[in-house]
C-alpha atoms as a PDB file:
ATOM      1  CA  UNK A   1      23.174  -9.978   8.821  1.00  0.00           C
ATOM      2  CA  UNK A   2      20.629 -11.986   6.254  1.00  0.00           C
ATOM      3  CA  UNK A   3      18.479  -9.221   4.277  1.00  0.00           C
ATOM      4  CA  UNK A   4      15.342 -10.417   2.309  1.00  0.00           C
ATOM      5  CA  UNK A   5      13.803  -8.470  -0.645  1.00  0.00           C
ATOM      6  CA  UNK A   6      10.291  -8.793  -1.009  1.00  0.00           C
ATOM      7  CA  UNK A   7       7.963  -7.306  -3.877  1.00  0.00           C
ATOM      8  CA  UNK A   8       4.540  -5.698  -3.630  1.00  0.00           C
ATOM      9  CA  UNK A   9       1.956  -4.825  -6.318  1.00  0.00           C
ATOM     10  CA  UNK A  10      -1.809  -3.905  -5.911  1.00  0.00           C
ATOM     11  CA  UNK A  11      -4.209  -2.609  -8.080  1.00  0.00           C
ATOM     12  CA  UNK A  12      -8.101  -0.882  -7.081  1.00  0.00           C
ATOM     13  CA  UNK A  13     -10.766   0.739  -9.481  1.00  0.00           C
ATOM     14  CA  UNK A  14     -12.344   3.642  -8.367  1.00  0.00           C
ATOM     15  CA  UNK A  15     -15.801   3.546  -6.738  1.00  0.00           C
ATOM     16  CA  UNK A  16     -17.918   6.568  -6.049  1.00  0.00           C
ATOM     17  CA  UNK A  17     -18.867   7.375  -2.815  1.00  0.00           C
ATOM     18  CA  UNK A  18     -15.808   6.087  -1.210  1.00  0.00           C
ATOM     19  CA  UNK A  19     -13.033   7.596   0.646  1.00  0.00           C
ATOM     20  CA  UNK A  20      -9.530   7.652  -0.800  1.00  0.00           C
ATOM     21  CA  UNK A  21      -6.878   6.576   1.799  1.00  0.00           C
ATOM     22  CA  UNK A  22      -3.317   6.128   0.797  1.00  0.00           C
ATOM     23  CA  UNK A  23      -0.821   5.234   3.511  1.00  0.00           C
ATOM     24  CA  UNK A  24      -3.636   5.985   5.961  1.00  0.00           C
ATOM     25  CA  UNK A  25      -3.950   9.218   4.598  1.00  0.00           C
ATOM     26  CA  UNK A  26      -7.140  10.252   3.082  1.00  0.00           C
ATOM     27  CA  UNK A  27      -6.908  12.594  -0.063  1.00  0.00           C
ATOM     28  CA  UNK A  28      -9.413  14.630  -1.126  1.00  0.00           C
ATOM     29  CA  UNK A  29     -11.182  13.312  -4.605  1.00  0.00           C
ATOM     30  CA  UNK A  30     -14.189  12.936  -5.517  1.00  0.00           C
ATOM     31  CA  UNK A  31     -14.106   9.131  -5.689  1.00  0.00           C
ATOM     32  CA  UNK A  32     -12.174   6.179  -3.888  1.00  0.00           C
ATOM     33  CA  UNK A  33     -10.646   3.274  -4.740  1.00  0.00           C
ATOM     34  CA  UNK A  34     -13.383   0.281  -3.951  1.00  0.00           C
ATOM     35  CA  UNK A  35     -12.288  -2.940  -2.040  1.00  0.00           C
ATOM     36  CA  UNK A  36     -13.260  -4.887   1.077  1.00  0.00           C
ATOM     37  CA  UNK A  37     -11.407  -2.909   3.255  1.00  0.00           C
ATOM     38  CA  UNK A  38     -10.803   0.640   3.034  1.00  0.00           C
ATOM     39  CA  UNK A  39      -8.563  -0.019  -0.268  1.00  0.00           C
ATOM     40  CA  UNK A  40      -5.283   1.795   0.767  1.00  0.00           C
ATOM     41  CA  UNK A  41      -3.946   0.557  -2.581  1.00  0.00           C
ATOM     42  CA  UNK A  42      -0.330   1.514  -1.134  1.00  0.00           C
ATOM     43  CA  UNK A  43      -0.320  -0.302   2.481  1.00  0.00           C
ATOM     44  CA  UNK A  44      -1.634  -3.140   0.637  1.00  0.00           C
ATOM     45  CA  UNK A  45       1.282  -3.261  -1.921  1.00  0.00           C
ATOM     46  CA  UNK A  46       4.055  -2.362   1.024  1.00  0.00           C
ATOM     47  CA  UNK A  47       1.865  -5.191   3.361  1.00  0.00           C
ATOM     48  CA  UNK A  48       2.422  -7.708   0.934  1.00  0.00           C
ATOM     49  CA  UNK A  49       5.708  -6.503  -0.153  1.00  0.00           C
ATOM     50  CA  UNK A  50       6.391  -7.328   3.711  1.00  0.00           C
ATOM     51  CA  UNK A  51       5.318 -10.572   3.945  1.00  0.00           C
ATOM     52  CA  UNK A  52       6.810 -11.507   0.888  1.00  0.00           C
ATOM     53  CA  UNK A  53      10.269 -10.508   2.242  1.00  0.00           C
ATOM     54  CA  UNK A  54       9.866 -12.072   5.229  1.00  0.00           C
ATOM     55  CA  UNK A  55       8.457 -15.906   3.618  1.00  0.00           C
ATOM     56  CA  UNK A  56       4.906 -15.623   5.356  1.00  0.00           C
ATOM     57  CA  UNK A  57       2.995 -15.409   1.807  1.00  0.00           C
ATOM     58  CA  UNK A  58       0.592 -12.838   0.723  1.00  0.00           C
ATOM     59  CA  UNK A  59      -2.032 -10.323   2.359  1.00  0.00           C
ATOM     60  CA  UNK A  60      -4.782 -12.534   0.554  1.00  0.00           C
ATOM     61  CA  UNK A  61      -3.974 -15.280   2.708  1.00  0.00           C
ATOM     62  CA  UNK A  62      -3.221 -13.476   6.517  1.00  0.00           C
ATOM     63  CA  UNK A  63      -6.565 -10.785   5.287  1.00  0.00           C
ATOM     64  CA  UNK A  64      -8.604 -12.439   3.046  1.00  0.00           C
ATOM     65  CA  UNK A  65     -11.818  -9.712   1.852  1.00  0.00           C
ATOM     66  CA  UNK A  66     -14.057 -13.196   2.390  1.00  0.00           C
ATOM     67  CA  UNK A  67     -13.611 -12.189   6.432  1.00  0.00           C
ATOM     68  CA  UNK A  68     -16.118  -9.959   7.853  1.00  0.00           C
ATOM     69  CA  UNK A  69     -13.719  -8.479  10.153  1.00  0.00           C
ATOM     70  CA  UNK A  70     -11.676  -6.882   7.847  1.00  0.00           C
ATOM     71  CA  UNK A  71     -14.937  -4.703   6.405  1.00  0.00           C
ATOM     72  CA  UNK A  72     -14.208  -1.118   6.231  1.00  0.00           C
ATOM     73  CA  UNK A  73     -10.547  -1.920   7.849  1.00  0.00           C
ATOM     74  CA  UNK A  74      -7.681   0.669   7.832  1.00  0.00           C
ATOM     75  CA  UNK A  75      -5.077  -1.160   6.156  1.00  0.00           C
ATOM     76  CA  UNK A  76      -2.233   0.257   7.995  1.00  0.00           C
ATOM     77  CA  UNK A  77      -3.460  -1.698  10.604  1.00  0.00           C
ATOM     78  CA  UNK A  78      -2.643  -5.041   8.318  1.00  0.00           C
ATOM     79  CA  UNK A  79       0.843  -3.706   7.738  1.00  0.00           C
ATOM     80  CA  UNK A  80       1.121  -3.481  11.917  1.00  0.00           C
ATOM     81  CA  UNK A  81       0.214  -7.002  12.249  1.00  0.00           C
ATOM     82  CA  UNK A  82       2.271  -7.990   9.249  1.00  0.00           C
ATOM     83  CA  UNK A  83       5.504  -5.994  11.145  1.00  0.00           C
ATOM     84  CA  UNK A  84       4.465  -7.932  14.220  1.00  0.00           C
ATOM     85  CA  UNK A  85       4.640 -11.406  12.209  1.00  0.00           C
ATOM     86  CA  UNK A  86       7.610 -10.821   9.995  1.00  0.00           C
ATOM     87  CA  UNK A  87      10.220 -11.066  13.148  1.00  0.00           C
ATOM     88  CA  UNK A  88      12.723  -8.839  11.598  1.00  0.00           C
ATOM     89  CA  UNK A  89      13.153  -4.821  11.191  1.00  0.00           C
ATOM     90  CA  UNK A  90      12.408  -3.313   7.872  1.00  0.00           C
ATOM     91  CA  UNK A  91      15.582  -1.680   6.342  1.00  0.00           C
ATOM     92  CA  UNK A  92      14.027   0.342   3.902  1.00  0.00           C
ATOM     93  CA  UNK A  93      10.539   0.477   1.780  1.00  0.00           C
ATOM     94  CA  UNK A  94      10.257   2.249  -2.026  1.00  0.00           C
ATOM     95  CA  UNK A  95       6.950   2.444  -3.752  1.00  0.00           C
ATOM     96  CA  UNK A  96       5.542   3.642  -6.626  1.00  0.00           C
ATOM     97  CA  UNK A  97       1.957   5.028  -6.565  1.00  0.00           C
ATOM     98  CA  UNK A  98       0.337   5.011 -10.835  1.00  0.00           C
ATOM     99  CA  UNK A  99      -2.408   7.066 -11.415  1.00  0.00           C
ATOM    100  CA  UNK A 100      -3.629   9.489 -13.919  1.00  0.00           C
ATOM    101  CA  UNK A 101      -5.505  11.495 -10.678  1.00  0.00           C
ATOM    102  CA  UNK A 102      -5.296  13.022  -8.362  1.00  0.00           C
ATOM    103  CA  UNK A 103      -2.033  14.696  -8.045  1.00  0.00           C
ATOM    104  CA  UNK A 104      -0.572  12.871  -5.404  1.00  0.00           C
ATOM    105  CA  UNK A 105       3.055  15.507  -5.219  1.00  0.00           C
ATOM    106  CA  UNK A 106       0.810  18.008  -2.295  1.00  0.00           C
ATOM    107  CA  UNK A 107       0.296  15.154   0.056  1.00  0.00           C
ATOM    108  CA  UNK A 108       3.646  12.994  -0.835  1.00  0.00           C
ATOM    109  CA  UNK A 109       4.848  14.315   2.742  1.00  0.00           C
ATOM    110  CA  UNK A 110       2.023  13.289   4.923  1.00  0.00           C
ATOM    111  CA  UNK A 111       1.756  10.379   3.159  1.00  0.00           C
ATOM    112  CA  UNK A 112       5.535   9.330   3.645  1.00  0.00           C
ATOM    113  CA  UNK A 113       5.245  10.218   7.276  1.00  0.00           C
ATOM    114  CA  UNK A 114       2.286   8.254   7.958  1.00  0.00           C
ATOM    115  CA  UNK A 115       4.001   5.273   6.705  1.00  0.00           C
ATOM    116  CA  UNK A 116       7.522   5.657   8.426  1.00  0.00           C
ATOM    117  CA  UNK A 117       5.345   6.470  11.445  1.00  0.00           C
ATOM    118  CA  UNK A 118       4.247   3.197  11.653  1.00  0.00           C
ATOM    119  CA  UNK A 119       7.039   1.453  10.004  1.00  0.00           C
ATOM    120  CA  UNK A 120      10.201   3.175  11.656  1.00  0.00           C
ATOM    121  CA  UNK A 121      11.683   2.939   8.688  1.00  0.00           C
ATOM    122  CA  UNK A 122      12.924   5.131   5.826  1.00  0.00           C
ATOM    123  CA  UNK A 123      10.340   5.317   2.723  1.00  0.00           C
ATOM    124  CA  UNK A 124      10.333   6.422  -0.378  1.00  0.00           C
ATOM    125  CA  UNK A 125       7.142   7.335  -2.152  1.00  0.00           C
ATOM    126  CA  UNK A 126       7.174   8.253  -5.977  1.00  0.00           C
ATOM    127  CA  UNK A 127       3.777   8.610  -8.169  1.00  0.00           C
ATOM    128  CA  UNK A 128       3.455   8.585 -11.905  1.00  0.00           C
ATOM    129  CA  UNK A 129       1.494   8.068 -14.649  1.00  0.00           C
ATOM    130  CA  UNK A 130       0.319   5.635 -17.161  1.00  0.00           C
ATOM    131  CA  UNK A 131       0.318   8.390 -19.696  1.00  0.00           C
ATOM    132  CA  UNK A 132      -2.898   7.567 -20.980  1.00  0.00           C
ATOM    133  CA  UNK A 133      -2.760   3.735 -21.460  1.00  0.00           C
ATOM    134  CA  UNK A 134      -5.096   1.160 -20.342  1.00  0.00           C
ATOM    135  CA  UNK A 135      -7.449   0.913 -17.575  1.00  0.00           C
ATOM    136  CA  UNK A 136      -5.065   3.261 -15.178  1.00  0.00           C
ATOM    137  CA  UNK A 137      -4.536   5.735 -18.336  1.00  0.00           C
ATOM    138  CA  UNK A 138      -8.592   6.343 -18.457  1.00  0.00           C
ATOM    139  CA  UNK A 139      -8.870   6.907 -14.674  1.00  0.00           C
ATOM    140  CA  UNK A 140     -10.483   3.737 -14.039  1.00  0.00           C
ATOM    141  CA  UNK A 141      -8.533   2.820 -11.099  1.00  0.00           C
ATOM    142  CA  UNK A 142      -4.785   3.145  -9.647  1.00  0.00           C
ATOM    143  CA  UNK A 143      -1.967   0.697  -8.885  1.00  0.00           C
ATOM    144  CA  UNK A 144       0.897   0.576  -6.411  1.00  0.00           C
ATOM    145  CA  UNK A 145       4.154  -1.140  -7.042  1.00  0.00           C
ATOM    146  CA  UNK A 146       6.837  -1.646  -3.447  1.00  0.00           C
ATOM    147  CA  UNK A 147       9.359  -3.267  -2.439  1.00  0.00           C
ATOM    148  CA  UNK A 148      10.861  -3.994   1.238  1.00  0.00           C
ATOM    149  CA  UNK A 149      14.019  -4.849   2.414  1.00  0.00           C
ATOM    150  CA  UNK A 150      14.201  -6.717   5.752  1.00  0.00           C
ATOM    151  CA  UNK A 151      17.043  -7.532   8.133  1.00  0.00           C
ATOM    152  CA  UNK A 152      16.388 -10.957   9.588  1.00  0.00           C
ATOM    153  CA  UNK A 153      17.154 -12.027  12.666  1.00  0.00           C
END
């Protein structure tokens, strides 16, 4: 059994009038996170985290926000395509969510199950602060750190 490691990081400001969706979830707040598609700051970090692991580059490259098609996009529907291209089964994912708001503990569940529901695999979510610093620290935005294990063929 070969098993690849591959590392994810995103990062979205927040934009009013926009929906928040993390791991096609949407959380109530009273702003988003902006982007091309709908800016699900956490499938984009686990997507890429993906492809990393599995050699096939970045979600920049396979989703570019240049293409039309991918306006308004749910972007667990790039991590099913990435699944489809990676030609292995994902052993296990582990993210970290970094915001100042909103709490993210009350939806952690639905979140995680959204996730292994399209994964199949076992997730980990965790969220945290910046404690104040930086853009994240003022609430300008969030970030999402992951990483993916994958059993290769």
């Amino acid at each position: 059994m070969t098993v690849a490691v591959g590392i994810g990081y995103d990062s979205h400001r927040f934009e009013d009038g926009r929906r928040l969706v993390l791991g096609g979830v949407e959380i109530p707040h009273e702003r988003g996170l902006a982007g091309h598609s709908d800016a699900d700051v956490l499938a984009h970090a686990i997507t890429d985290a993906l492809l990393g692991a599995a050699g096939l580059g970045d979600i920049g490259t396979h989703f570019p926000d240049t293409d039309p098609a991918y306006r308004d996009a749910p972007s667990l529907d790039f991590l099913r395509t990435a699944i489809g291209m990676a030609g292995g089964t994902i052993v296990n994912i582990d993210a970290t969510l970094i915001c100042e708001e909103p709490r993210l503990g009350p939806h952690r569940a639905e979140i995680e199950a959204s996730v292994t529901g399209v994964t199949g695999s076992r997730f980990n979510l965790k969220a945290t602060t910046n404690e104040g610093m930086g853009w994240i620290g003022r609430g300008e935005g969030m970030a999402c750190m992951a990483v993916v294990s994958l059993e290769l063929p």
